[in-house]
Protein backbone atom coordinates (compact mmCIF):
# COMPACT_ATOMS: atom_id res chain seq x y z
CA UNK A 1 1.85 3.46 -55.30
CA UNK A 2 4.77 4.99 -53.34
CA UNK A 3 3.54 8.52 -53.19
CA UNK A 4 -0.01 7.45 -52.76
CA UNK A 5 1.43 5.61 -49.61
CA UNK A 6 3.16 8.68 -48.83
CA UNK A 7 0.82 11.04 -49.01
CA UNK A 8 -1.24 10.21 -45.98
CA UNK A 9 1.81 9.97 -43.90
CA UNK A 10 2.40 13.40 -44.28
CA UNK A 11 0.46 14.75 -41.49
CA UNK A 12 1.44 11.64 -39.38
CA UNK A 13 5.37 13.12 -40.29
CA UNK A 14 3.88 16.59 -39.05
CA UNK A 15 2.21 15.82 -35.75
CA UNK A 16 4.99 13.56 -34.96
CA UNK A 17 7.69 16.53 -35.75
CA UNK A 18 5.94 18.53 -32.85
CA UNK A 19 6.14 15.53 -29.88
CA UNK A 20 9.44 13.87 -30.73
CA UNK A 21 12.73 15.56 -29.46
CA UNK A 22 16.10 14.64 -30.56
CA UNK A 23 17.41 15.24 -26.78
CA UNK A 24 16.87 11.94 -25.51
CA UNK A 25 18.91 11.48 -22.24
CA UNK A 26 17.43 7.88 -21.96
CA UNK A 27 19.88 5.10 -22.75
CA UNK A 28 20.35 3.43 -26.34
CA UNK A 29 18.39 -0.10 -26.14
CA UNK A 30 17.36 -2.71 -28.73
CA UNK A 31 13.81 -2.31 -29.00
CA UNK A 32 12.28 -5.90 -31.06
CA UNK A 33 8.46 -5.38 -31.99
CA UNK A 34 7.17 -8.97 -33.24
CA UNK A 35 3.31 -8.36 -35.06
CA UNK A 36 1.07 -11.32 -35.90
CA UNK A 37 0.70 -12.30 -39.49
CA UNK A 38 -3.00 -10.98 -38.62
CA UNK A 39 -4.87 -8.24 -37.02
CA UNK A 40 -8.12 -6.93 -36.74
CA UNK A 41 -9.32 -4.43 -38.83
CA UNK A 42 -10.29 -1.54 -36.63
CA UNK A 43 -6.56 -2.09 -34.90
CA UNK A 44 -4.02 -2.00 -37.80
CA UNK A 45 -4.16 1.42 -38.72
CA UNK A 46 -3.52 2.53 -35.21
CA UNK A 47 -0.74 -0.07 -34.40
CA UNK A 48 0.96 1.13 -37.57
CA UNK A 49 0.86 4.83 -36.58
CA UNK A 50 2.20 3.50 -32.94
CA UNK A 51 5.05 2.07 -34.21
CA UNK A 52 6.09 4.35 -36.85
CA UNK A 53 5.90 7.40 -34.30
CA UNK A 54 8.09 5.16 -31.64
CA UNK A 55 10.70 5.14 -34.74
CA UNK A 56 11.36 9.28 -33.89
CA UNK A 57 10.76 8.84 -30.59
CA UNK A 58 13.02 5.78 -29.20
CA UNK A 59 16.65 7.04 -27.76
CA UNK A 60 19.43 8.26 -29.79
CA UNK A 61 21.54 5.76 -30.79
CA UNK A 62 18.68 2.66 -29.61
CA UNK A 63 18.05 -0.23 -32.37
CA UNK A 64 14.59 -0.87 -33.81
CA UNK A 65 14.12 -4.09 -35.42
CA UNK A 66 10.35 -4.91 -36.37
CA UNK A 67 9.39 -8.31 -37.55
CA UNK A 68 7.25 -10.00 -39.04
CA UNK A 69 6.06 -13.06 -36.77
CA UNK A 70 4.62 -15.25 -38.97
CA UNK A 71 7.47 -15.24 -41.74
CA UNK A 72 9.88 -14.16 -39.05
CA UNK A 73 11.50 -12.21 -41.60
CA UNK A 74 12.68 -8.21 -40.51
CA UNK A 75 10.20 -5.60 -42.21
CA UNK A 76 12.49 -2.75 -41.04
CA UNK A 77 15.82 -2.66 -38.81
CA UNK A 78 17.60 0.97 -38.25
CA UNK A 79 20.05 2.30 -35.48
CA UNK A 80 18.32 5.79 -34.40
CA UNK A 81 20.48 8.37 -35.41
CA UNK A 82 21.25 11.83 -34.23
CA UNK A 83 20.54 15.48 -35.14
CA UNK A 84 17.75 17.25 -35.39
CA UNK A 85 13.93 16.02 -35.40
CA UNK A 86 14.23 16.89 -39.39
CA UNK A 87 17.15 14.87 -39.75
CA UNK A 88 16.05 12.01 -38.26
CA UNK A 89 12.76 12.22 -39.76
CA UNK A 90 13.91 12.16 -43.07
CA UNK A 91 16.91 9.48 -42.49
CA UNK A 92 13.97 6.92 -40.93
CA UNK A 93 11.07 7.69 -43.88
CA UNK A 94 11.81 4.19 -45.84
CA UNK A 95 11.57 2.74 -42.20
CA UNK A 96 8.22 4.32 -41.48
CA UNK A 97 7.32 3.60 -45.18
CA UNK A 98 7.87 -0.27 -44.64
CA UNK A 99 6.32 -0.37 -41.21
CA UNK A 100 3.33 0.99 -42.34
CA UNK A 101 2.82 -0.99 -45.34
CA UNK A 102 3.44 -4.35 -43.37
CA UNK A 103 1.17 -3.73 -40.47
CA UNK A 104 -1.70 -2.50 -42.71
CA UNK A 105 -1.44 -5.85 -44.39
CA UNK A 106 -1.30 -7.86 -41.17
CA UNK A 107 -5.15 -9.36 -42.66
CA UNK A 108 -4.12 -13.12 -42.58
CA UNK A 109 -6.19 -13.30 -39.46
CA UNK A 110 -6.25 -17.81 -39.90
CA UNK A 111 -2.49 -17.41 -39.13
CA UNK A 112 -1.09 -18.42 -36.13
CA UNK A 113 0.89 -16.04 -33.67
CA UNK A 114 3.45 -18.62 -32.39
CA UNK A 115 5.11 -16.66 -30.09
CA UNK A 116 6.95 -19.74 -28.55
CA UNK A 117 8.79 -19.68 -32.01
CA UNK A 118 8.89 -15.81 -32.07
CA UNK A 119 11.00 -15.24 -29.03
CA UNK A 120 13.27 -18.26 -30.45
CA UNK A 121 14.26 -16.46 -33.28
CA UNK A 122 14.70 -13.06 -31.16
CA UNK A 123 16.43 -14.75 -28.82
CA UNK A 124 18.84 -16.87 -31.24
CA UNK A 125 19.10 -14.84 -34.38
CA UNK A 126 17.74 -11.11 -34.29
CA UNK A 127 19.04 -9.75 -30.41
CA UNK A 128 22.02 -7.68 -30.35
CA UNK A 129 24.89 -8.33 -28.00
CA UNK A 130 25.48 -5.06 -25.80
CA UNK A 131 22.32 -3.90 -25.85
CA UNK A 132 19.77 -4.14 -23.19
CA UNK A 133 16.68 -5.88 -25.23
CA UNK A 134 13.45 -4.83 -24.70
CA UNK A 135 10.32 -7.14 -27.39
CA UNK A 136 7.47 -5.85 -27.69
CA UNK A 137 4.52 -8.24 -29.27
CA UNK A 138 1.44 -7.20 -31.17
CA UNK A 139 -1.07 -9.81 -31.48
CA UNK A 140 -3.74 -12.42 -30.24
CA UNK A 141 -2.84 -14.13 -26.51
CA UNK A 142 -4.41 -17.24 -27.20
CA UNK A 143 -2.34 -19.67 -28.89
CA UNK A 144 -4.19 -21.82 -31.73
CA UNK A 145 -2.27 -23.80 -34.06
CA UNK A 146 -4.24 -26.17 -36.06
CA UNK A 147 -1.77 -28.46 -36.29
CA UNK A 148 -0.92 -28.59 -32.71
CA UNK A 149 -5.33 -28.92 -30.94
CA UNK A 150 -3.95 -30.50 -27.65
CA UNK A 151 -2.11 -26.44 -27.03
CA UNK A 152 -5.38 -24.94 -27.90
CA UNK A 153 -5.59 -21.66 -25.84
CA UNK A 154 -9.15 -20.78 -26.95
CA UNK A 155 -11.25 -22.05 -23.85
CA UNK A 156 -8.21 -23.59 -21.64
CA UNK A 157 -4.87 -22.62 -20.37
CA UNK A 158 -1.96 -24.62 -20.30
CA UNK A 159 -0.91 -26.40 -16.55
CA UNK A 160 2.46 -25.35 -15.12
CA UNK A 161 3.41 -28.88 -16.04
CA UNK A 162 4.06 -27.80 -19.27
CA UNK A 163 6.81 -25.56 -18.34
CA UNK A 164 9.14 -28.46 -17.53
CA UNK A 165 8.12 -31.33 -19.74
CA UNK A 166 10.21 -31.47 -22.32
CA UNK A 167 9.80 -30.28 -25.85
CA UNK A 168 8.84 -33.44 -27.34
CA UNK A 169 5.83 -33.18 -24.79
CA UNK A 170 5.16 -29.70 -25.13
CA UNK A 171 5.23 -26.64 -27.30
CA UNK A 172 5.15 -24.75 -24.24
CA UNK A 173 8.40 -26.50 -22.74
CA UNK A 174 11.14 -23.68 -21.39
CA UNK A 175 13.55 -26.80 -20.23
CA UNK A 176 15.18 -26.27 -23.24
CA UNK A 177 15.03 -22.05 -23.74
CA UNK A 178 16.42 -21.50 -19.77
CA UNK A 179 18.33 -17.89 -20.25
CA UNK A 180 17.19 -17.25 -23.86
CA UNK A 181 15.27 -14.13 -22.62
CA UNK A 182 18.11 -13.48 -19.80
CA UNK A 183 17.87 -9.53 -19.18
CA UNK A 184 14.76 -9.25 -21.53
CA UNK A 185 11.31 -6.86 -20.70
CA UNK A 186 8.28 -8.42 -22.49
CA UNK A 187 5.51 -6.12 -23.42
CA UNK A 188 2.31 -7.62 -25.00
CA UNK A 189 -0.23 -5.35 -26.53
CA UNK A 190 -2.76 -7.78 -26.60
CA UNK A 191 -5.45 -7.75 -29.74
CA UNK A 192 -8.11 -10.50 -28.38
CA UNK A 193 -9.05 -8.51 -25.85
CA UNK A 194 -12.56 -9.60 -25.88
CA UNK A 195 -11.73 -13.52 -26.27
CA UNK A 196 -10.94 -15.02 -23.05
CA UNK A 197 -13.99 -17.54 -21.92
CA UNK A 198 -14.23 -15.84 -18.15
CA UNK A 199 -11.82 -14.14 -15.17
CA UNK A 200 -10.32 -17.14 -14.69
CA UNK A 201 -9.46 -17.76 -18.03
CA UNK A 202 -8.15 -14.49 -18.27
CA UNK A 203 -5.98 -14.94 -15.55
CA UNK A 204 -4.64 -18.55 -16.57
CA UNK A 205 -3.48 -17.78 -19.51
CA UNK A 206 -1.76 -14.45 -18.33
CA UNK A 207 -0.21 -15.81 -15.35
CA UNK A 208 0.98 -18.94 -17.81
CA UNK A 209 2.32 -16.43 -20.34
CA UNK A 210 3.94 -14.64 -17.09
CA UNK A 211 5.78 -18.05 -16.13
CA UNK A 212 6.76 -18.52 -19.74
CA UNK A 213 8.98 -15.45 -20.38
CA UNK A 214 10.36 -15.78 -15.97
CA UNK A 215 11.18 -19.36 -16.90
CA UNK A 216 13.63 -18.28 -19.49
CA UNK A 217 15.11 -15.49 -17.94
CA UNK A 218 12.82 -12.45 -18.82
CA UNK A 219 10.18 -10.04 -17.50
CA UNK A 220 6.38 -9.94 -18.53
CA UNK A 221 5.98 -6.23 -18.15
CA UNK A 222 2.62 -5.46 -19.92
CA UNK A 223 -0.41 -8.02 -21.29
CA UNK A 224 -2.84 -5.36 -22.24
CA UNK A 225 -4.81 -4.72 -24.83
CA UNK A 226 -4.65 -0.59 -23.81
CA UNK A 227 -2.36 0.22 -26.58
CA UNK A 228 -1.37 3.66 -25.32
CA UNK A 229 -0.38 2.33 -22.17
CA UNK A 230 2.05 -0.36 -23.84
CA UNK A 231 3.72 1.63 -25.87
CA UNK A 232 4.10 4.36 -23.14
CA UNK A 233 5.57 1.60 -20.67
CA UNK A 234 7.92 0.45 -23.63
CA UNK A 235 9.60 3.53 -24.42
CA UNK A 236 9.53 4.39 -20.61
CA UNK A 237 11.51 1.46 -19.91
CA UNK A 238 9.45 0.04 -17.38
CA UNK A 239 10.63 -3.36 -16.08
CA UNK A 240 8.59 -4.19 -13.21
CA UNK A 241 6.35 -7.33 -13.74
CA UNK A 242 2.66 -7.38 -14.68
CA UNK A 243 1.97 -10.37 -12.21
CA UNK A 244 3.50 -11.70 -9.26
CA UNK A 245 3.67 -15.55 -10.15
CA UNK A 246 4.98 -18.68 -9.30
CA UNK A 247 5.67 -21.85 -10.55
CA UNK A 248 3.40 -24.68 -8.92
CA UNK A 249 5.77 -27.41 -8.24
CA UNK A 250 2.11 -29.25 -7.27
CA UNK A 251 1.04 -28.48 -10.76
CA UNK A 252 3.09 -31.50 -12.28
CA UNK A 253 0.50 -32.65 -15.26
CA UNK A 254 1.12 -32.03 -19.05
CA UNK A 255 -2.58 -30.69 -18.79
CA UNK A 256 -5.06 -27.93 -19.77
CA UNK A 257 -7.03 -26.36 -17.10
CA UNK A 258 -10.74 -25.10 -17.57
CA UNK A 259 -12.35 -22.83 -14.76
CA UNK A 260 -13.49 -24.17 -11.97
CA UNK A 261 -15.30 -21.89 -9.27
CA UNK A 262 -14.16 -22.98 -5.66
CA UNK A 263 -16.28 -23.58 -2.63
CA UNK A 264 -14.86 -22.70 0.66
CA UNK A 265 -14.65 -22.76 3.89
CA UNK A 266 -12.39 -19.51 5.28
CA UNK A 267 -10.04 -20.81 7.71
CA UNK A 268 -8.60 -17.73 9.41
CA UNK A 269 -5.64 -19.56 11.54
CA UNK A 270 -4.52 -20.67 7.35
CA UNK A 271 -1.02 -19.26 6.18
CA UNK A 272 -2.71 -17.24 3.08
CA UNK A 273 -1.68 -15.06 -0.05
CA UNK A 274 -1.68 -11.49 0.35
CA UNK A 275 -5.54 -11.55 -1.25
CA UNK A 276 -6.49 -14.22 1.13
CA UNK A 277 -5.25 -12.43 3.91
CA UNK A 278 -8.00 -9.37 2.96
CA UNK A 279 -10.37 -12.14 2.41
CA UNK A 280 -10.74 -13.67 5.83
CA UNK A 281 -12.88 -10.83 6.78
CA UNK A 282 -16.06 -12.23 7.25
CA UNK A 283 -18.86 -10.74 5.08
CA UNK A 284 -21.58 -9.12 6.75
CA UNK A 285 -24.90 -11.47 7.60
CA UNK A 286 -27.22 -11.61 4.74
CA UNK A 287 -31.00 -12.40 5.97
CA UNK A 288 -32.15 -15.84 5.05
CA UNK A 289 -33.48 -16.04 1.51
CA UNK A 290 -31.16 -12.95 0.46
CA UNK A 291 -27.71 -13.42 -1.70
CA UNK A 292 -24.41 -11.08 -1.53
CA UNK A 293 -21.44 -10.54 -3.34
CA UNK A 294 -17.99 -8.94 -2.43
CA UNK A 295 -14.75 -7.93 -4.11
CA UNK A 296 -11.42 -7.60 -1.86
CA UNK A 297 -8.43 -6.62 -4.00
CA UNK A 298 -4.24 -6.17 -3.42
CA UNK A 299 -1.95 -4.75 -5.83
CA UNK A 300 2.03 -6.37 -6.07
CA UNK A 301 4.55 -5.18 -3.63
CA UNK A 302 5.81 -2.03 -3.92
CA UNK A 303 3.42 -0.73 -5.83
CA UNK A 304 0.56 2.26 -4.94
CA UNK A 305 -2.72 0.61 -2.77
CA UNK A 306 -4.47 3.68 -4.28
CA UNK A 307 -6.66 1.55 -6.31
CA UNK A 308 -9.88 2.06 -6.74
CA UNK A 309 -12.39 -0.85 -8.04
CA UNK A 310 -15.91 -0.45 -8.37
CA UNK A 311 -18.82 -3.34 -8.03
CA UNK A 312 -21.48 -3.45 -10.60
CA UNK A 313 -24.57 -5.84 -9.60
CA UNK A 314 -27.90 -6.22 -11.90
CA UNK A 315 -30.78 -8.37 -9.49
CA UNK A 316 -32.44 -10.91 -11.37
CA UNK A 317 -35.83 -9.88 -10.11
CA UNK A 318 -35.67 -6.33 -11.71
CA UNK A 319 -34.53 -3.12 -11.09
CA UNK A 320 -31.96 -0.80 -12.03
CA UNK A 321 -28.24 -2.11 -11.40
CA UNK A 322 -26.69 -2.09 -8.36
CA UNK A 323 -23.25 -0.15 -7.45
CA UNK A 324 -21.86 3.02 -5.77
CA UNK A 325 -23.74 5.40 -8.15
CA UNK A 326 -27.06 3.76 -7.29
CA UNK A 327 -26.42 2.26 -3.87
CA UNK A 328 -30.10 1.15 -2.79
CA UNK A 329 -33.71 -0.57 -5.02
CA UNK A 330 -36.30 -2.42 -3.89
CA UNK A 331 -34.30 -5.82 -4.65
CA UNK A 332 -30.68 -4.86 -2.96
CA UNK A 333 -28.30 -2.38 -1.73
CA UNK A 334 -24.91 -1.71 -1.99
CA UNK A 335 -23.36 -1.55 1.18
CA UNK A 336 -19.73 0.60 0.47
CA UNK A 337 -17.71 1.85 -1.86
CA UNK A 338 -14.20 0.77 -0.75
CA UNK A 339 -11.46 2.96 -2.51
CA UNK A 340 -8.10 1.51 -1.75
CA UNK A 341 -6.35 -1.56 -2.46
CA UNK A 342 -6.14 -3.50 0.66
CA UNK A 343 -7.44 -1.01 2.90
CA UNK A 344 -9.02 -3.34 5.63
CA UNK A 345 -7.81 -4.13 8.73
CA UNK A 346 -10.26 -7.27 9.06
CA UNK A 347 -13.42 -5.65 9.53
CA UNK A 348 -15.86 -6.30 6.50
CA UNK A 349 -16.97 -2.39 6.32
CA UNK A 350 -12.99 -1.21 5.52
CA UNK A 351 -12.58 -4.27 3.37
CA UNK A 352 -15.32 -5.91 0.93
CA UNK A 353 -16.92 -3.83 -1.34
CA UNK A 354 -20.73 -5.56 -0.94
CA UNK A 355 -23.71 -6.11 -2.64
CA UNK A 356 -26.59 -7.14 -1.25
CA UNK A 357 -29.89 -8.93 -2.97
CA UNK A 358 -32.88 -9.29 -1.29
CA UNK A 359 -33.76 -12.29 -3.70
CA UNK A 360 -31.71 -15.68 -3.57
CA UNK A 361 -31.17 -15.97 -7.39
CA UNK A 362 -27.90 -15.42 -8.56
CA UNK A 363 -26.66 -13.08 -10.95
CA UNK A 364 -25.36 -14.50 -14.06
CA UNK A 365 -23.06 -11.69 -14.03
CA UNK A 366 -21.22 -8.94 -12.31
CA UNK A 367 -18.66 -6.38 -13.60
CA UNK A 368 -15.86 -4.82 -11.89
CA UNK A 369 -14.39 -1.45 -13.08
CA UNK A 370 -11.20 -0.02 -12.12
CA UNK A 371 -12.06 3.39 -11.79
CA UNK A 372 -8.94 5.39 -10.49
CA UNK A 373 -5.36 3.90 -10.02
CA UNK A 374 -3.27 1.58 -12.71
CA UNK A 375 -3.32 -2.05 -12.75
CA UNK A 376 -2.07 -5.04 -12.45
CA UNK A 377 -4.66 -5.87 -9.80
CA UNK A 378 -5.85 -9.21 -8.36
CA UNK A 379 -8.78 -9.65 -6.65
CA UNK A 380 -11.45 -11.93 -5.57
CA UNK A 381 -15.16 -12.14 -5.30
CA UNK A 382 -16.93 -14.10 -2.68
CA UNK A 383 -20.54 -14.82 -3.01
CA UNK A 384 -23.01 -16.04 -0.52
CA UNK A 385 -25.65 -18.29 -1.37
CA UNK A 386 -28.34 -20.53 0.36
CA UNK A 387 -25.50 -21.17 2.70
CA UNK A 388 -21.97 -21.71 0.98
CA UNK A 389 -19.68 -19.46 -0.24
CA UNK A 390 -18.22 -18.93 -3.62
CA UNK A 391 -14.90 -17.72 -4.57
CA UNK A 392 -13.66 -16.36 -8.00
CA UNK A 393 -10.18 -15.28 -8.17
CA UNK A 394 -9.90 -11.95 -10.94
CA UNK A 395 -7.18 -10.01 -12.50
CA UNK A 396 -7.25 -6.69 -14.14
CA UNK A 397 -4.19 -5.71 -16.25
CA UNK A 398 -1.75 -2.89 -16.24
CA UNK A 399 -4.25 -0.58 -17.43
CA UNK A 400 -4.97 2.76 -16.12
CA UNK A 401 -8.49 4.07 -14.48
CA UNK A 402 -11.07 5.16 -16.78
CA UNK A 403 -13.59 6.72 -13.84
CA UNK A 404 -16.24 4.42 -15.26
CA UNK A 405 -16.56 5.47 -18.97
CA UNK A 406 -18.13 3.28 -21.56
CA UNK A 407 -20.30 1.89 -18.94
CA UNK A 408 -22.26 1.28 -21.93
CA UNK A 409 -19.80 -0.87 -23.93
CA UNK A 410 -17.96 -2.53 -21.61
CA UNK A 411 -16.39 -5.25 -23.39
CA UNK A 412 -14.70 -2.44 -25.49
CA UNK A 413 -12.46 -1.00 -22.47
CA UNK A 414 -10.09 -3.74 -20.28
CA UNK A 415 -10.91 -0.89 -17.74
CA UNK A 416 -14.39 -3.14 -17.26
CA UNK A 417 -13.97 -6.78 -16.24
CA UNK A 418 -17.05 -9.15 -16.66
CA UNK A 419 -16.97 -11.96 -13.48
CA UNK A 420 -19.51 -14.90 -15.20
CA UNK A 421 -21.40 -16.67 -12.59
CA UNK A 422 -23.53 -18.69 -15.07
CA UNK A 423 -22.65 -22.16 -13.78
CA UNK A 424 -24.53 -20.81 -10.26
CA UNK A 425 -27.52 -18.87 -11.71
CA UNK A 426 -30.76 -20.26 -12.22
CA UNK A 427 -34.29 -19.18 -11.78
CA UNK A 428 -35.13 -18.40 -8.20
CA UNK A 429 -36.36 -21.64 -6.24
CA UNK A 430 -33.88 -23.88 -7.93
């Protein structure tokens, strides 16, 4: 069984002999990679060959601990050690072996990924002193314990209330963990890509899971199901945060929010958010009878405004789908394709990327793409209609820009976001 195990790794052992260099003049950290007791199929291979290249490839002298999260017992834990590529190659194998062998049989896919209790035990019995930690997770983002239905993270996200009730009120409680993930980096490489309910659920639970590791002391620096990207900002170091977020001291309920879509009334004299403050451009006129739909986006401080997101639009009457690429039917017309993050200086043309339908029926969908540029992103689509206006706040993860590929499959890429408007469409007249 050994050397049939073996075998296949030997060309993994090869191609990873020509990238990894023993001349690492990055610093010795503790690098903790968690995996869910489950994983889906067409993932496990992959995430196994991840992690077992990362083994050559973290710094000289850096620990690598991976565990298993739902046993939260160690499947492999080795210091890297020096010398040549060879060397280290052969001094890791049983390592490589182990890793490989455990995430291949990550199939319990009932099992719950309590990472609450995950990042206890890293935090209390697995981090080592002296060494900046960095934990990376592999596994689902919604939380679903059958034993525990009131935490349910399928449809709902939890209310910042939870944050400070207590942990006899909530599983979600950091009261108690303050400073357990002091001086930590986070990475999530997310494998339910496809699972959140809408936008807004999306970015519930990732802003929640963003409060949940600040809370304690630690940095959310990737929630993505983009793999490459993880694992690239991991060994980079990266310890900027995915999300600029919060805690809602309003937000006082032990509660699970659902999505609600907003109707407002812009108030441009309002002290706003950096997103509002693009947003109180007013959108062009749309003729009586007609419908339109803009996005406005900002990336966090500091970071490039060269983002570029896209506005996909299919009319309900007909007709081909509306966006930069086909910018005009008989049922609509896109207006501009707006390039950069925040590029507006209050004048609707240099800051809403719009969509225009001749027809007053609402989508029951539109899709946003970010097509050049790397994420986080927030954003926000406002929709006119029969004389309100509709807001639905979005956010796209640290991903980078795929220039619109698998426009065809989009719920494959996290490049492609899918904005749900089904509580507003109908059939025209309604």
């Amino acid at each position: 069984m050994f050397l049939r195990l073996l075998a296949p790794l030997f060309v993994l052992f090869l191609l990873l002999a020509l990238s990894a260099s023993a001349d690492d003049p990055r610093g010795a950290r503790h690098l903790i990679i968690a995996h869910a007791a489950g994983l889906p199929a067409d993932l496990r291979e992959d995430l196994a060959r991840r992690v077992a290249r990362l083994l050559l490839e973290a710094p000289v002298g850096s620990r690598v601990t991976v565990l298993d999260g739902g046993r939260l017992v160690s499947v492999a834990d080795v210091v890297i050690p020096e010398g040549s590529v060879r060397v280290r190659q052969q001094r890791v194998t049983p390592e490589i072996v182990a890793v490989v062998v455990a995430l291949r049989g990550a199939t319990n896919a009932g099992a719950c990924f309590n990472v609450p209790r995950v990042l206890d035990h890293v935090a209390r019995q697995v981090r080592q002193p002296g060494l900046p930690p960095s934990i990376l997770l592999l596994g689902p983002s919604l939380y679903r314990n059958p034993q525990e239905p009131a935490f349910d993270l399928t449809e709902r996200w939890p209310g910042d209330g939870h944050l400070a009730a207590g942990r006899e009120r909530s599983v979600f409680s950091t009261v108690e963990r303050a400073g357990r993930l002091e001086g930590c980096a986070v990475a999530w490489c997310v494998t339910d890509a496809g699972a959140p309910v809408n936008e807004a659920h999306r970015e519930g639970v990732l802003r929640f899971w963003t409060l949940f590791a600040g809370t304690q002391g630690g940095v959310l620096t990737a929630f993505s199901p983009d793999a490459a990207n993880v694992f690239r900002l991991l060994l980079e170091g990266r310890g900027g945060p995915v999300l600029a977020a919060a805690v809602d001291e309003a937000d006082r309920g032990v509660v699970m929010h659902a999505r609600r879509l907003e109707t407002v009334a812009v108030d441009a004299r309002a002290e706003v958010a950096p997103v509002d403050a693009l947003a109180r451009a007013e959108l062009p006129p749309v003729p009586p009878g007609g419908l339109g739909l803009g996005i406005v986006w900002q990336v966090p401080p500091g970071r490039s405004g060269k983002v570029d997101l896209d506005l996909y639009v299919l009319p309900p009457a007909g007709g081909p789908e509306l966006y930069f690429g086909n910018p005009l039917s008989s049922h609509g017309r896109h207006h501009r394709d707006v390039r950069e993050a925040g590029a507006g200086d209050g004048e609707w043309r240099a800051t809403w990327e719009f969509v225009e339908l001749a027809d007053d029926a609402v989508p029951c969908e539109a899709w946003v793409n970010l097509f050049t540029g790397s994420g986080p992103v927030q954003g926000e689509l406002r929709l006119q209609h029969r004389g309100q206006i509709h807001r639905v706040r979005f956010t796209l993860p640290a991903v980078e820009g795929n220039r619109a590929l698998g426009k065809h499959e989009r719920a494959a890429h996290p490049q492609w976001l899918r904005i749900g408007l089904e509580e507003l469409a109908g059939p025209p007249g309604r």
